[in-house]
PDB file of N, CA and C in Angstrom:
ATOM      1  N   UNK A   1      -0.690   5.071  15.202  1.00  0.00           N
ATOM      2  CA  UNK A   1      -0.403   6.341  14.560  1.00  0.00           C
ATOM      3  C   UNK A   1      -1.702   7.091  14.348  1.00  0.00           C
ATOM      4  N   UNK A   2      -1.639   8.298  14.398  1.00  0.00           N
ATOM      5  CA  UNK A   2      -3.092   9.201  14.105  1.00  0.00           C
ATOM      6  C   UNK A   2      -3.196   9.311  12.511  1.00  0.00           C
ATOM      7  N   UNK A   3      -2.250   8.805  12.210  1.00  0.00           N
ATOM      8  CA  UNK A   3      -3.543   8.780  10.300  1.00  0.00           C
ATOM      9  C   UNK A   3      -4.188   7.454  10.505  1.00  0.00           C
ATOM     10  N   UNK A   4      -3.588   6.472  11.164  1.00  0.00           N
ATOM     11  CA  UNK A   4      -4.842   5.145  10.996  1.00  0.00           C
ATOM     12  C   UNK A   4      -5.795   5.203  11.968  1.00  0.00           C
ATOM     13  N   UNK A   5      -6.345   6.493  12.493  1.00  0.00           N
ATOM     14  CA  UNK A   5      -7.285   6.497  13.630  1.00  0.00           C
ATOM     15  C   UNK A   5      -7.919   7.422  12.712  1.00  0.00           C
ATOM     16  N   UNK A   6      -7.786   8.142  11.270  1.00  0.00           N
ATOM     17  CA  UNK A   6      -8.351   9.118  10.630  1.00  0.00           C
ATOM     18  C   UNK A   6      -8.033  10.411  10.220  1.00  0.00           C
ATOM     19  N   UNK A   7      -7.240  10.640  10.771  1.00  0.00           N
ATOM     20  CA  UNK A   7      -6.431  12.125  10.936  1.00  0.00           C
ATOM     21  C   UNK A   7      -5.961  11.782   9.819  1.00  0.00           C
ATOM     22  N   UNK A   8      -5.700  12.852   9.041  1.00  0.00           N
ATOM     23  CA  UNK A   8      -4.819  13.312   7.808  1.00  0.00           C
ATOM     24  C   UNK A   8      -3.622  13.159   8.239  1.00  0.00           C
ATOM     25  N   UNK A   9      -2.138  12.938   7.614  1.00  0.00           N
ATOM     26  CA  UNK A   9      -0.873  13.191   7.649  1.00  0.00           C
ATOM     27  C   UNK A   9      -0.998  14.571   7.637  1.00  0.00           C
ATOM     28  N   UNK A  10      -1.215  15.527   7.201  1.00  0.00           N
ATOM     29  CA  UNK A  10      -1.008  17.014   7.592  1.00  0.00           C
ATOM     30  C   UNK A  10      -1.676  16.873   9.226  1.00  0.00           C
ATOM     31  N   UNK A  11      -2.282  16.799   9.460  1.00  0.00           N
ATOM     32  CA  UNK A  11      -3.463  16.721  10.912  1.00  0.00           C
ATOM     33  C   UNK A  11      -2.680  16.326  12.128  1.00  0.00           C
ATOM     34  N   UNK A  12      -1.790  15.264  11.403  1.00  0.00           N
ATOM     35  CA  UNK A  12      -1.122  13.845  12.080  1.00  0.00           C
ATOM     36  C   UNK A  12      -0.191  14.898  12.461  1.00  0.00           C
ATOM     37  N   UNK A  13       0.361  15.262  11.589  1.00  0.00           N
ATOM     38  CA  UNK A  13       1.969  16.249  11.565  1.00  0.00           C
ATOM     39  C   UNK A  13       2.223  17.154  12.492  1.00  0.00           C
ATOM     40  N   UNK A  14       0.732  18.009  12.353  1.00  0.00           N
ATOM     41  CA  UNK A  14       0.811  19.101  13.178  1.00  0.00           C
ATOM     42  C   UNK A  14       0.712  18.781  14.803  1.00  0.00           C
ATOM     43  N   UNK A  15      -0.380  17.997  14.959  1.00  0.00           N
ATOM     44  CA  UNK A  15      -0.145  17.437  16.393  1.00  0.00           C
ATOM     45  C   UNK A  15       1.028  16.971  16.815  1.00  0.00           C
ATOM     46  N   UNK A  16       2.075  16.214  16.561  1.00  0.00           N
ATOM     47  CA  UNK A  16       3.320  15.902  16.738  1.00  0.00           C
ATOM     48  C   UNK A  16       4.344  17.076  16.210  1.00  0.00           C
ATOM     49  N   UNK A  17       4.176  17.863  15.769  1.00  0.00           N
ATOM     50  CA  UNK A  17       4.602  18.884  15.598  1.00  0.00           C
ATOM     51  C   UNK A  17       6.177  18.820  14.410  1.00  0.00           C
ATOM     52  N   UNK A  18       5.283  17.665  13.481  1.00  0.00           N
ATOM     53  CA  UNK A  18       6.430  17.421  12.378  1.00  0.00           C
ATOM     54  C   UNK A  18       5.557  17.550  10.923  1.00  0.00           C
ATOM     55  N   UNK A  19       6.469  18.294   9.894  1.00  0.00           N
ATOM     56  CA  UNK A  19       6.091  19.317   8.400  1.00  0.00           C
ATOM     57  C   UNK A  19       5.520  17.470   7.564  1.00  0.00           C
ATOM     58  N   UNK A  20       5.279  17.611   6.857  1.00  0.00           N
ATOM     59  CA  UNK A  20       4.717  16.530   6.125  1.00  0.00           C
ATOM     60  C   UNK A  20       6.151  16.013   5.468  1.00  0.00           C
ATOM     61  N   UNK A  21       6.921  16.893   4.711  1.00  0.00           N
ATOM     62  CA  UNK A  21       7.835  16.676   4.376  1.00  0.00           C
ATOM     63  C   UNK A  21       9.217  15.910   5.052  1.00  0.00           C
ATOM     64  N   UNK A  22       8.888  15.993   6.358  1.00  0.00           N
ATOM     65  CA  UNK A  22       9.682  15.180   7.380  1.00  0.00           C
ATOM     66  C   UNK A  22       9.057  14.240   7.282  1.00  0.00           C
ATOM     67  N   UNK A  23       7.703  13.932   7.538  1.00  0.00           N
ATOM     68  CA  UNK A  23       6.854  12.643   7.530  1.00  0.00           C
ATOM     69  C   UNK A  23       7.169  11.665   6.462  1.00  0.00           C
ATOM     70  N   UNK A  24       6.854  12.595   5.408  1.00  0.00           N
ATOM     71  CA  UNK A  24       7.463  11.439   4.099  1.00  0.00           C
ATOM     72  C   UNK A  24       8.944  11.360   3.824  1.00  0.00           C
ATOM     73  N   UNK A  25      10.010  11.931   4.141  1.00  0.00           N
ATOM     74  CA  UNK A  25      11.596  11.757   4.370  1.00  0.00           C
ATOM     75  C   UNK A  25      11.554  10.490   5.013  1.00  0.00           C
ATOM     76  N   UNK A  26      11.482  10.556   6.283  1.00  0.00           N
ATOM     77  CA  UNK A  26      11.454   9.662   7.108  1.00  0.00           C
ATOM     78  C   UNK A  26      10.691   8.288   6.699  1.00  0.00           C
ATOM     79  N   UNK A  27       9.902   8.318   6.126  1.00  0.00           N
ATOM     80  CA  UNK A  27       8.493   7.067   5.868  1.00  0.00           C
ATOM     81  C   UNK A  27       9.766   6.841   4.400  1.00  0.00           C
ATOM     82  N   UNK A  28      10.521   7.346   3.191  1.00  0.00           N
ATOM     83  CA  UNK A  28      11.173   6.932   2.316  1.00  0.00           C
ATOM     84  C   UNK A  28      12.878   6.022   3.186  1.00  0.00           C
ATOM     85  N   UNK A  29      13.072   6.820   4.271  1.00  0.00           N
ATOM     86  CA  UNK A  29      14.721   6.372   4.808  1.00  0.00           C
ATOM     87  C   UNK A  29      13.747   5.524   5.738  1.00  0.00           C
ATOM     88  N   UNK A  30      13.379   5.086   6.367  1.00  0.00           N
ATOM     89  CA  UNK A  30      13.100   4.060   7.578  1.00  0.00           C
ATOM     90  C   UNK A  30      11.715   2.966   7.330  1.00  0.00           C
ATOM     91  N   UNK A  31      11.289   3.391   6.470  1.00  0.00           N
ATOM     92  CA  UNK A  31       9.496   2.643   6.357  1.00  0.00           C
ATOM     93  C   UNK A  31       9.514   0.733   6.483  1.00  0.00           C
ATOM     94  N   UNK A  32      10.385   0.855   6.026  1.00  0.00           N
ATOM     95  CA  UNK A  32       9.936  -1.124   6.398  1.00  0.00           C
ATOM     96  C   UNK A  32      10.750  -1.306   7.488  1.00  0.00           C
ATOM     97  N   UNK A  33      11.281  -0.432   8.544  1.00  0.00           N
ATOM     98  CA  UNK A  33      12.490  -1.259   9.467  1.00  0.00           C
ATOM     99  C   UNK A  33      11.615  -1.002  10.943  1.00  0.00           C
ATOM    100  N   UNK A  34      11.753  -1.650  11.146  1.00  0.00           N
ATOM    101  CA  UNK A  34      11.226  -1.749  13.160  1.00  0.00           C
ATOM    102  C   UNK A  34      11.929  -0.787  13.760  1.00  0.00           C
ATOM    103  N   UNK A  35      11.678  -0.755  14.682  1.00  0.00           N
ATOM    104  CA  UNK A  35      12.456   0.471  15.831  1.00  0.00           C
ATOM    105  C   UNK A  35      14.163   0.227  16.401  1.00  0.00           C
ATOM    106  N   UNK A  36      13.934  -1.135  16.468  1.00  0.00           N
ATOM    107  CA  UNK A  36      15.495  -1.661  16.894  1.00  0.00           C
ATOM    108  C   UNK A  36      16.535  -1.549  16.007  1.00  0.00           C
ATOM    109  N   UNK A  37      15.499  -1.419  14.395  1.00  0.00           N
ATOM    110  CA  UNK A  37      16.468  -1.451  13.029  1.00  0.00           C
ATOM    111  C   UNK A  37      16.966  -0.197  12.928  1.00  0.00           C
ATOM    112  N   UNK A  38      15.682   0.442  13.113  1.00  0.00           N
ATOM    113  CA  UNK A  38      16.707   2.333  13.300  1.00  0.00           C
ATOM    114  C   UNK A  38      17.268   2.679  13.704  1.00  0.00           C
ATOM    115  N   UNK A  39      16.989   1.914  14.962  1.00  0.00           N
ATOM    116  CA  UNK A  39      18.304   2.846  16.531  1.00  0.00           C
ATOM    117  C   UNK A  39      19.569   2.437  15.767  1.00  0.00           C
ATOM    118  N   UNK A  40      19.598   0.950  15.315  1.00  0.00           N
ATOM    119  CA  UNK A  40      20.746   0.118  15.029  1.00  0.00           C
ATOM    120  C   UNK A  40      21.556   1.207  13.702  1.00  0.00           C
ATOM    121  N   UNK A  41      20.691   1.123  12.597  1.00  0.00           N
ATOM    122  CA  UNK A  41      21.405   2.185  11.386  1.00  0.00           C
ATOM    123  C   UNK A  41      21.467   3.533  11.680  1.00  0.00           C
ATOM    124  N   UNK A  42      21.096   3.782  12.617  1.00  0.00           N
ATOM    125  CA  UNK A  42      21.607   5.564  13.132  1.00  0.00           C
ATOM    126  C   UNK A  42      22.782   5.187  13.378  1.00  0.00           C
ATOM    127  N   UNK A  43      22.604   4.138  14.684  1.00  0.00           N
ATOM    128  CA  UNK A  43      24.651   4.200  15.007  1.00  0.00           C
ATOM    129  C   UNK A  43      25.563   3.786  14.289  1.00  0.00           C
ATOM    130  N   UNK A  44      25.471   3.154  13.061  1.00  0.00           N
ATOM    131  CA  UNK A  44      26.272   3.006  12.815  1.00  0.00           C
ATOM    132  C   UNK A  44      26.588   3.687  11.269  1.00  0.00           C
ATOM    133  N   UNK A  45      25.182   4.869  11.452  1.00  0.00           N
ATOM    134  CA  UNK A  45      25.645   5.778  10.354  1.00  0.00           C
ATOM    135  C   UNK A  45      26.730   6.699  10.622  1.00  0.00           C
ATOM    136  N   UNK A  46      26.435   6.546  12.267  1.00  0.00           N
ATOM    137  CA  UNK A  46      26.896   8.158  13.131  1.00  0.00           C
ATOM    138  C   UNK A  46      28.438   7.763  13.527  1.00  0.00           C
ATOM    139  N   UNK A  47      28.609   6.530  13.383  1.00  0.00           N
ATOM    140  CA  UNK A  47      29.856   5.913  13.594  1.00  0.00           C
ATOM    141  C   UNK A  47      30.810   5.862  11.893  1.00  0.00           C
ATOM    142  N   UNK A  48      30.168   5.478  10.865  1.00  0.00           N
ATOM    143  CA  UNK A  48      30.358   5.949   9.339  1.00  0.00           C
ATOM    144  C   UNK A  48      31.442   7.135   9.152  1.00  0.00           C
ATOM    145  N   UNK A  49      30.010   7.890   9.860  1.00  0.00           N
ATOM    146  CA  UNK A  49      30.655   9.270  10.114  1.00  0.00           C
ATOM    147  C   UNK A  49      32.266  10.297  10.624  1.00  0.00           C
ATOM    148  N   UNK A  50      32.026   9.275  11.327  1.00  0.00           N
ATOM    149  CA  UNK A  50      33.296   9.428  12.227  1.00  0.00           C
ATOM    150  C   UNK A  50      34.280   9.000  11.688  1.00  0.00           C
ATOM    151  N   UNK A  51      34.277   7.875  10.642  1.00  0.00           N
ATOM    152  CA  UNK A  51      35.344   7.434  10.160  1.00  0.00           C
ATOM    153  C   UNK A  51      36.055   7.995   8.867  1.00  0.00           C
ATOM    154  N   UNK A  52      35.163   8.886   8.281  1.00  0.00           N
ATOM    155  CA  UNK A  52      35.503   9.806   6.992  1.00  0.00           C
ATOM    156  C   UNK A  52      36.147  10.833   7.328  1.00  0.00           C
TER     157      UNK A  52
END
């Protein structure tokens, strides 16, 4: 990630072209889960979804 190479999270943000406020949303809903864990709780939020 470019804040552990030095870059600021604002710095970080703008190069990837995401608000800080997404940065930390995201870092509060996903921060301890691996990549496989996310894909996994998207679908079956998006499937949740479907069922309401």
């Amino acid at each position: 990630m470019l804040a552990s190479q030095g870059q600021s999270i604002a710095g970080a943000g703008r190069t990837i072209c995401v608000t800080e406020v997404t940065y930390y949303r995201g870092r509060s809903e996903y921060g301890g889960l691996k990549g496989n864990q996310v894909k996994r709780f998207k679908e079956l939020d998006s499937k949740n979804k479907g069922l309401r």
